[in-house]
C-alpha atoms as a PDB file:
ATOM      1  CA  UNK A   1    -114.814 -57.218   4.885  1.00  0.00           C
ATOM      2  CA  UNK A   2    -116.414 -58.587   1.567  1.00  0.00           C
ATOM      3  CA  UNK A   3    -117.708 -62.069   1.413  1.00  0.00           C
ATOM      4  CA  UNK A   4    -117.852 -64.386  -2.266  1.00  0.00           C
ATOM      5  CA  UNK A   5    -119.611 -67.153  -2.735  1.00  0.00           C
ATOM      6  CA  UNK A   6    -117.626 -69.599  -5.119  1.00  0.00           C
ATOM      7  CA  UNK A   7    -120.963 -70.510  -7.347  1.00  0.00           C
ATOM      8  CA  UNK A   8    -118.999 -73.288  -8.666  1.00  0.00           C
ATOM      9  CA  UNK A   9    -117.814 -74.838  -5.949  1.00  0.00           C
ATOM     10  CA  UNK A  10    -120.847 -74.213  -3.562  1.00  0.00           C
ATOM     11  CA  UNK A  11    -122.229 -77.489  -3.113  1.00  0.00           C
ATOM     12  CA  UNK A  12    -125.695 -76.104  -1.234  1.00  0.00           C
ATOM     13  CA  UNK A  13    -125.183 -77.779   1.978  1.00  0.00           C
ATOM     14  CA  UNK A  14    -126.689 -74.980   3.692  1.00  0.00           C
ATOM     15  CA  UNK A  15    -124.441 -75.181   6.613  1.00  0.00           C
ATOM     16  CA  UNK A  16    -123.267 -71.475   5.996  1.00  0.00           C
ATOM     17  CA  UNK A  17    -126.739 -70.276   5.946  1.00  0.00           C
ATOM     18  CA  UNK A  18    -127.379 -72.341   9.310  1.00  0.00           C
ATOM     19  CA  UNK A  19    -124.172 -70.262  11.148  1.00  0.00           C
ATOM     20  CA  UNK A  20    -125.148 -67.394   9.382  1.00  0.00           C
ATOM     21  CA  UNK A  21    -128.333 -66.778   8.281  1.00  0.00           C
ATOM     22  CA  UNK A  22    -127.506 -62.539   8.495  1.00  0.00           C
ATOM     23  CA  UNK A  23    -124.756 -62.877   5.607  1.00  0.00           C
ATOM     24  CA  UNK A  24    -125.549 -65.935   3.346  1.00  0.00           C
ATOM     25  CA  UNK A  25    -128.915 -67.345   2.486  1.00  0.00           C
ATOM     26  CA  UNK A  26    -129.950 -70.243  -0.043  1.00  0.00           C
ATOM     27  CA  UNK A  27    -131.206 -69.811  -3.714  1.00  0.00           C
ATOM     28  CA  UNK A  28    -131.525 -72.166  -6.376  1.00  0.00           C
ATOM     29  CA  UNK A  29    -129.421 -74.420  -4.072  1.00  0.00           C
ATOM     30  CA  UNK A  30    -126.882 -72.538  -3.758  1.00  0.00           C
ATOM     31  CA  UNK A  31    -125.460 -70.105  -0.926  1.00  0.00           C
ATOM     32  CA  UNK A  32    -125.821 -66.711  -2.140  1.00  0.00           C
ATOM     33  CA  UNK A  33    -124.801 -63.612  -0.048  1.00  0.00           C
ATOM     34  CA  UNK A  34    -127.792 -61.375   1.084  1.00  0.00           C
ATOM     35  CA  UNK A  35    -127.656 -57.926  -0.220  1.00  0.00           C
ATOM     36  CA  UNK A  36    -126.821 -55.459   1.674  1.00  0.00           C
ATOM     37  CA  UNK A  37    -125.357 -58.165   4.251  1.00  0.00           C
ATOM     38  CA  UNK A  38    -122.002 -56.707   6.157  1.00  0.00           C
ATOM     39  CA  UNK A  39    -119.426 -59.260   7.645  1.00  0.00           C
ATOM     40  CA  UNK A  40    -118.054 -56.744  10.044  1.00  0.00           C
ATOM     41  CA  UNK A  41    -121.421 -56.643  11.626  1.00  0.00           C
ATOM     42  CA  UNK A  42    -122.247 -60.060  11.414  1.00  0.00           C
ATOM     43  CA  UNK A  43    -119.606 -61.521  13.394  1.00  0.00           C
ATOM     44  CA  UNK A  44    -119.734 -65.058  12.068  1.00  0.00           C
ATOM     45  CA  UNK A  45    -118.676 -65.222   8.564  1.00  0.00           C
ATOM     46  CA  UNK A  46    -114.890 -66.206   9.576  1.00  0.00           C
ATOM     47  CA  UNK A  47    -116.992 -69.520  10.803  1.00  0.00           C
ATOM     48  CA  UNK A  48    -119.223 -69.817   7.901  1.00  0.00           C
ATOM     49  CA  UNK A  49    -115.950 -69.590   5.809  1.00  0.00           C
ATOM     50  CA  UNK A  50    -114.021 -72.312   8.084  1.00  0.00           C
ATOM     51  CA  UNK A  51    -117.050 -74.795   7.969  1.00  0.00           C
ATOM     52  CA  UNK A  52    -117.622 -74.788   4.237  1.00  0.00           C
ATOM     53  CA  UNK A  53    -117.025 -78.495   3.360  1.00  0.00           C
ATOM     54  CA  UNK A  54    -115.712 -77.065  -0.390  1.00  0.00           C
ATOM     55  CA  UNK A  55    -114.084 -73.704   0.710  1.00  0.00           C
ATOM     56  CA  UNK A  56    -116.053 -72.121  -1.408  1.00  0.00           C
ATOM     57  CA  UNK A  57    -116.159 -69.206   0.984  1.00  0.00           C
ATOM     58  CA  UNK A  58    -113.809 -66.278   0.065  1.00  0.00           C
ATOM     59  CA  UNK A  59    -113.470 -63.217   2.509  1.00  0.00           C
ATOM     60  CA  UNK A  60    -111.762 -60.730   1.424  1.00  0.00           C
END
């Protein structure tokens, strides 16, 4: 699975970062997605995604 980040939308709350710090990290705050970072492995980017307060979480 791919994961986006919605720059626009992202409001930096952080709380995606919190659930998943392997996938999405904070910069310039903002969530970003860390390079390299796999959702398949992750296992908690469906939550990330379900807990953003702006949806700005798109998995793809």
């Amino acid at each position: 699975m791919a994961v986006k980040v919605d720059q626009e939308a992202c409001i930096g709350c952080g709380v995606c970062a919190d659930i998943c710090p392997q996938v999405f990290e904070m910069k310039d705050d903002k969530a970003v997605v860390v390079e390299g970072a796999n959702c398949d492995d992750a296992g908690c980017c469906q939550e990330a995604a379900d807990s953003c307060p702006t949806e700005a979480i798109a998995i793809e």
